[in-house]
PDB file of N, CA and C in Angstrom:
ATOM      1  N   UNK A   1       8.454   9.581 -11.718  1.00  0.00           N
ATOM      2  CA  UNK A   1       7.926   9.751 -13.035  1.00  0.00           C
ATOM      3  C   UNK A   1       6.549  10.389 -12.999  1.00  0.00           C
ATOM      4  N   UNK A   2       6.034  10.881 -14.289  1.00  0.00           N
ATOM      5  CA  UNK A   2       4.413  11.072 -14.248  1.00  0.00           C
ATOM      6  C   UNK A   2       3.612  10.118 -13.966  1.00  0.00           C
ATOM      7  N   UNK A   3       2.703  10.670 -13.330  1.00  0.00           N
ATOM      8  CA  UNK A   3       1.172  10.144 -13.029  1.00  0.00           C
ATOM      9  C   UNK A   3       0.202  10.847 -13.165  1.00  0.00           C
ATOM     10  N   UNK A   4      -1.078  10.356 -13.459  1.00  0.00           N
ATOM     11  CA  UNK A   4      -2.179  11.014 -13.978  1.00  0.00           C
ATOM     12  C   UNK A   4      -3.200  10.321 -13.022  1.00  0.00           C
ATOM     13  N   UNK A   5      -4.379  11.242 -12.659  1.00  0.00           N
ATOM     14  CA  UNK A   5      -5.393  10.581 -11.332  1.00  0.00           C
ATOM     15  C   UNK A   5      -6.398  11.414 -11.706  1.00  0.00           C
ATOM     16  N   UNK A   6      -7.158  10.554 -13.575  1.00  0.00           N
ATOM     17  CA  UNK A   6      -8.253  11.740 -13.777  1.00  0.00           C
ATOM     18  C   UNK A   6      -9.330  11.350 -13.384  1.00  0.00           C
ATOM     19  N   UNK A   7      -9.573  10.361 -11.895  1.00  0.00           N
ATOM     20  CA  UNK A   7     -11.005  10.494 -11.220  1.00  0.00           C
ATOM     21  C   UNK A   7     -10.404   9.840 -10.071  1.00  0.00           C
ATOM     22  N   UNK A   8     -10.824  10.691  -8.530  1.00  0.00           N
ATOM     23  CA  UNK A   8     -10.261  10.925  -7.590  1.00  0.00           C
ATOM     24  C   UNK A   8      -9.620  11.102  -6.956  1.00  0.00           C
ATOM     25  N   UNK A   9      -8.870  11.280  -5.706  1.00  0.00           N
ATOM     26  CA  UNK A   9      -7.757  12.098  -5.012  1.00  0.00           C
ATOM     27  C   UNK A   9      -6.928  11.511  -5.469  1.00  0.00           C
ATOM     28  N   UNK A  10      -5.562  12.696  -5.593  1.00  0.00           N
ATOM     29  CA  UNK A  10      -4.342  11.480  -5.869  1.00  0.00           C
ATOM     30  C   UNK A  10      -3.385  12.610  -5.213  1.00  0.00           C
ATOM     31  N   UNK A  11      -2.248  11.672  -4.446  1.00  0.00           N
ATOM     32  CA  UNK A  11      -1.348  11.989  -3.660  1.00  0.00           C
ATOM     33  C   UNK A  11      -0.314  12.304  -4.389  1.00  0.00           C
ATOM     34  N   UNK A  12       0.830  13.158  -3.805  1.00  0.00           N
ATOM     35  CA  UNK A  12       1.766  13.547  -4.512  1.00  0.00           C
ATOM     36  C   UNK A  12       3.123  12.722  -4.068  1.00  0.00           C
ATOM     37  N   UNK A  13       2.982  11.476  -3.649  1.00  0.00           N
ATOM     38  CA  UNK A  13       3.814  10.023  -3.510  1.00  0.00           C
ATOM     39  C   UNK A  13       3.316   8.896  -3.297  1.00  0.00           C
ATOM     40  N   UNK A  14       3.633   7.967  -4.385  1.00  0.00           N
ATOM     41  CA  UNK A  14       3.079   6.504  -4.935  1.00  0.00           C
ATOM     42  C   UNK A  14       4.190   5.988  -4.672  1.00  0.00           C
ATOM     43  N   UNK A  15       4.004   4.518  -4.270  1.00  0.00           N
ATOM     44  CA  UNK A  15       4.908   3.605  -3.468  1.00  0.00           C
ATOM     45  C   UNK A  15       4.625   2.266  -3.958  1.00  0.00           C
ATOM     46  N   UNK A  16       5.227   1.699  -4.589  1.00  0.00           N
ATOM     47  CA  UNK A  16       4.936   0.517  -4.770  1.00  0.00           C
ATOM     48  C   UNK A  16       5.843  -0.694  -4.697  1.00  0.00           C
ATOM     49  N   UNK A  17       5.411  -1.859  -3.877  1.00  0.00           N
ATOM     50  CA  UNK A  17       6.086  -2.561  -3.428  1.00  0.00           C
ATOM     51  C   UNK A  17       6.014  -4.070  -4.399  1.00  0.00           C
ATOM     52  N   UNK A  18       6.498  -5.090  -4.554  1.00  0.00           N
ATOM     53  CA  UNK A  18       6.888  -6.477  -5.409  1.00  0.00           C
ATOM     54  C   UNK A  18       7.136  -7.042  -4.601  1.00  0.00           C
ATOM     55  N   UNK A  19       5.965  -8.024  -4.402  1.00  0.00           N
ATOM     56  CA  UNK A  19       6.238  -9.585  -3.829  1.00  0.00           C
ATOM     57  C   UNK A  19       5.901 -10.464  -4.834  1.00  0.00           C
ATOM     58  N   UNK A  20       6.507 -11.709  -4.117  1.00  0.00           N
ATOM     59  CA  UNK A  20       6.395 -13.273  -5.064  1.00  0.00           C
ATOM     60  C   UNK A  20       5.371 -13.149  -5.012  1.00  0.00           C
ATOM     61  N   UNK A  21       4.392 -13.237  -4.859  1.00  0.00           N
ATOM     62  CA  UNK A  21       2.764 -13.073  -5.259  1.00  0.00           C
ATOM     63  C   UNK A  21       2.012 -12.530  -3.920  1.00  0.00           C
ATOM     64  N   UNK A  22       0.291 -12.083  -5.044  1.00  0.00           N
ATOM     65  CA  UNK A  22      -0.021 -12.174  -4.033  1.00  0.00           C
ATOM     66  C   UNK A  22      -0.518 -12.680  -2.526  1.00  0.00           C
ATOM     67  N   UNK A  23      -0.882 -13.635  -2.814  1.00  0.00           N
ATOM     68  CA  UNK A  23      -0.751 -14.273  -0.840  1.00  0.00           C
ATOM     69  C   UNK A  23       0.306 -13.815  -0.298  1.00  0.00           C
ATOM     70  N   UNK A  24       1.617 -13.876  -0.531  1.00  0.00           N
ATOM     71  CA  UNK A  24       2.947 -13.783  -0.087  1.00  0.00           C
ATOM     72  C   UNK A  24       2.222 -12.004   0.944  1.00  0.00           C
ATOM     73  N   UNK A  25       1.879 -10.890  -0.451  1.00  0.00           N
ATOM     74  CA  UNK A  25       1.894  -9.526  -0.474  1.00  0.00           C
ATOM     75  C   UNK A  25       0.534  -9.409   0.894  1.00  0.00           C
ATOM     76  N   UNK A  26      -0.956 -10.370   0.786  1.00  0.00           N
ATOM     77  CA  UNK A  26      -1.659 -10.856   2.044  1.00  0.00           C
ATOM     78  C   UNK A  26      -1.029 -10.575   2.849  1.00  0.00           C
ATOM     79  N   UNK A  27      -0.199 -12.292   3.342  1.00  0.00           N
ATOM     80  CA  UNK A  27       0.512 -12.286   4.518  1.00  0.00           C
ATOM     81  C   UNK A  27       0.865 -11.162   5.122  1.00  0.00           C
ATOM     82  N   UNK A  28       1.899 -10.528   4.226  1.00  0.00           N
ATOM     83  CA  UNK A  28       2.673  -9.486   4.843  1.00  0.00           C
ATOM     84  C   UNK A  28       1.347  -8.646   5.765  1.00  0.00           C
ATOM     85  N   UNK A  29       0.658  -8.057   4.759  1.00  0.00           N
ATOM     86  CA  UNK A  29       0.129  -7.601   5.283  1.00  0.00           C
ATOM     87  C   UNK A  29      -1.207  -7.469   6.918  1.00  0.00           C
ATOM     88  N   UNK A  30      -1.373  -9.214   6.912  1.00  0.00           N
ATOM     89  CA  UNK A  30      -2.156  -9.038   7.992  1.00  0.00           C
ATOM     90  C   UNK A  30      -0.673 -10.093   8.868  1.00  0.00           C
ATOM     91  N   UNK A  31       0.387  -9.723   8.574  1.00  0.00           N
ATOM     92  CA  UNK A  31       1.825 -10.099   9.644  1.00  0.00           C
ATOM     93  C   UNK A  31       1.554  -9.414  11.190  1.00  0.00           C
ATOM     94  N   UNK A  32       1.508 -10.074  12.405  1.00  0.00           N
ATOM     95  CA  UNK A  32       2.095  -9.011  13.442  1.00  0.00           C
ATOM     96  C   UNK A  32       2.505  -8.053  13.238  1.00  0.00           C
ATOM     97  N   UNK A  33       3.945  -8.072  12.420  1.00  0.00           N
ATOM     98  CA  UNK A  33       4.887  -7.043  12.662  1.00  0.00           C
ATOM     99  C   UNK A  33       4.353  -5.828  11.991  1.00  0.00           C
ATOM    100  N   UNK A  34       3.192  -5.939  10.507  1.00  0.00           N
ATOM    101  CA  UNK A  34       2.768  -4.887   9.937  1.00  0.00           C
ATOM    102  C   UNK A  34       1.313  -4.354  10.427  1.00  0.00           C
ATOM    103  N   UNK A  35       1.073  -4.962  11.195  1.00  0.00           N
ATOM    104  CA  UNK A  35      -0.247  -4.973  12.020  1.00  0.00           C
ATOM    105  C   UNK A  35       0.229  -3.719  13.463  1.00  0.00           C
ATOM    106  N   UNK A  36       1.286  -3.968  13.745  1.00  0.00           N
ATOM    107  CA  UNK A  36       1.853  -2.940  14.924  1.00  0.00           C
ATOM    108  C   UNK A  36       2.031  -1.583  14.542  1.00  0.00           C
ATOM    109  N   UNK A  37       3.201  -2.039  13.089  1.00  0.00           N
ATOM    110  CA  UNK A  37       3.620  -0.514  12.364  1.00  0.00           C
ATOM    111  C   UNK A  37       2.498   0.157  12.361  1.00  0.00           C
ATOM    112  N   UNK A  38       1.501  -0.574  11.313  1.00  0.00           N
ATOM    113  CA  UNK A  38       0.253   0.175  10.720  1.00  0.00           C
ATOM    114  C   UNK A  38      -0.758   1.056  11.489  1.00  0.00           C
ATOM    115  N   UNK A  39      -0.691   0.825  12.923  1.00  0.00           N
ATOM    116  CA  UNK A  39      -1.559   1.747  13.830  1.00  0.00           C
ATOM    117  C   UNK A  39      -0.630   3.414  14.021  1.00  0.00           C
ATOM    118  N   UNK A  40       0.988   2.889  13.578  1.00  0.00           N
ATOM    119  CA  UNK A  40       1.483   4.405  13.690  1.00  0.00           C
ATOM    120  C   UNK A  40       1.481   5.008  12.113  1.00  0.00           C
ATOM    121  N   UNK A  41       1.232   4.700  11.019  1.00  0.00           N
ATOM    122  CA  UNK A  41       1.041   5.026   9.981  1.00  0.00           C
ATOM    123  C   UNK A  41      -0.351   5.679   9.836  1.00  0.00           C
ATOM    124  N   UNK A  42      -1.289   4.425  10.335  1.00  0.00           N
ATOM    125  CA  UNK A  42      -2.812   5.306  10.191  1.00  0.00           C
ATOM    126  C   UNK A  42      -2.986   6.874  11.378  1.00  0.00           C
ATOM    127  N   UNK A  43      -2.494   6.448  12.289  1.00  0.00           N
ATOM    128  CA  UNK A  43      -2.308   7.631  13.231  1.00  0.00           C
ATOM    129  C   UNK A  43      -1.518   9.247  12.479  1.00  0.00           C
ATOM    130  N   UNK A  44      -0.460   8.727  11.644  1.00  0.00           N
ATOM    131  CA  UNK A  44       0.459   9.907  11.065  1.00  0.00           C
ATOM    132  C   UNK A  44       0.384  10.349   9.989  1.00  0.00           C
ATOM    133  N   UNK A  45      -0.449   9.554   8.941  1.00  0.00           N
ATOM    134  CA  UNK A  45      -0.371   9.803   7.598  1.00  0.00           C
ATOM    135  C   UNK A  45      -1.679   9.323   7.427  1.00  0.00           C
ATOM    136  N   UNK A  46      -2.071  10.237   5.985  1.00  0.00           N
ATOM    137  CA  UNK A  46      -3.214   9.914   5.185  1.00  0.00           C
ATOM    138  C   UNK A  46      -3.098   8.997   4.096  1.00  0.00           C
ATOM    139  N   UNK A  47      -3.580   7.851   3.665  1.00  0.00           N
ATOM    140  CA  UNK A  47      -3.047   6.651   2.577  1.00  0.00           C
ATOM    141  C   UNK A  47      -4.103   6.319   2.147  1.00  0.00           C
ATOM    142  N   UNK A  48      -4.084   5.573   0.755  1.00  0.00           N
ATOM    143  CA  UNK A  48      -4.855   5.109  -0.002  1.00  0.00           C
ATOM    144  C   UNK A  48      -3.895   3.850  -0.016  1.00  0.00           C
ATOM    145  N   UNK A  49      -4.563   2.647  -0.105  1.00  0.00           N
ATOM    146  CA  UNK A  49      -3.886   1.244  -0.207  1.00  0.00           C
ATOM    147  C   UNK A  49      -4.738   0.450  -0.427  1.00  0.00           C
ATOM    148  N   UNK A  50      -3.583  -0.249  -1.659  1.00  0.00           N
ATOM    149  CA  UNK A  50      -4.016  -1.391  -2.163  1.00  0.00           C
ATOM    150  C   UNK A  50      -3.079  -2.462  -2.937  1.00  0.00           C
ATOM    151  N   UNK A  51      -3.855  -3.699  -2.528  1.00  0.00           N
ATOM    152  CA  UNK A  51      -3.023  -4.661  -2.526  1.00  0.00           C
ATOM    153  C   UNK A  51      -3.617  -5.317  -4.118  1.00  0.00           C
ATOM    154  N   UNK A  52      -2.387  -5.437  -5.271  1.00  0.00           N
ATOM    155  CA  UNK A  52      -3.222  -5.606  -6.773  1.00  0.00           C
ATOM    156  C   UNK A  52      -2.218  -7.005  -7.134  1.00  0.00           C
ATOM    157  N   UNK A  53      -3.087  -7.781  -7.633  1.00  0.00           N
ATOM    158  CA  UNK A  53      -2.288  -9.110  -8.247  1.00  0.00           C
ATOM    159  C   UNK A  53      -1.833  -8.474 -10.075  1.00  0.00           C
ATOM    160  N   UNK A  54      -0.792  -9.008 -10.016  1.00  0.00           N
ATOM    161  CA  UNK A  54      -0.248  -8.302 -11.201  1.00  0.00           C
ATOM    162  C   UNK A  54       0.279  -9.500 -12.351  1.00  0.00           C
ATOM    163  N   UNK A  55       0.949  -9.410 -13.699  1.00  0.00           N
ATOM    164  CA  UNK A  55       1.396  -9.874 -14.255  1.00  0.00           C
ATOM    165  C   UNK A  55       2.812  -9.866 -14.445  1.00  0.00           C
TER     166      UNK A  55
END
């Protein structure tokens, strides 16, 4: 769908992921298993990330 990014860079693919909350969306993130991936992601790709508590 559209997106609009009228103050700073914006990529031409947004990804967004749904967990039971956030701690759950935390965890994941400081997990082993995403802690391993993530050194070949930062190595291969350029990202903006962020982790947002939602309604």
């Amino acid at each position: 769908g559209q997106s609009s990014s009228p103050e700073g860079p914006s990529g031409n693919r947004h990804v967004i992921i749904e967990f039971e909350s956030y701690a759950v969306a935390l965890a994941c993130f400081h997990s082993s298993e995403y802690q391993a991936a993530l050194k070949f992601r930062r190595l291969y790709s350029t990202s903006h990330f962020a982790i947002v508590e939602g309604a």
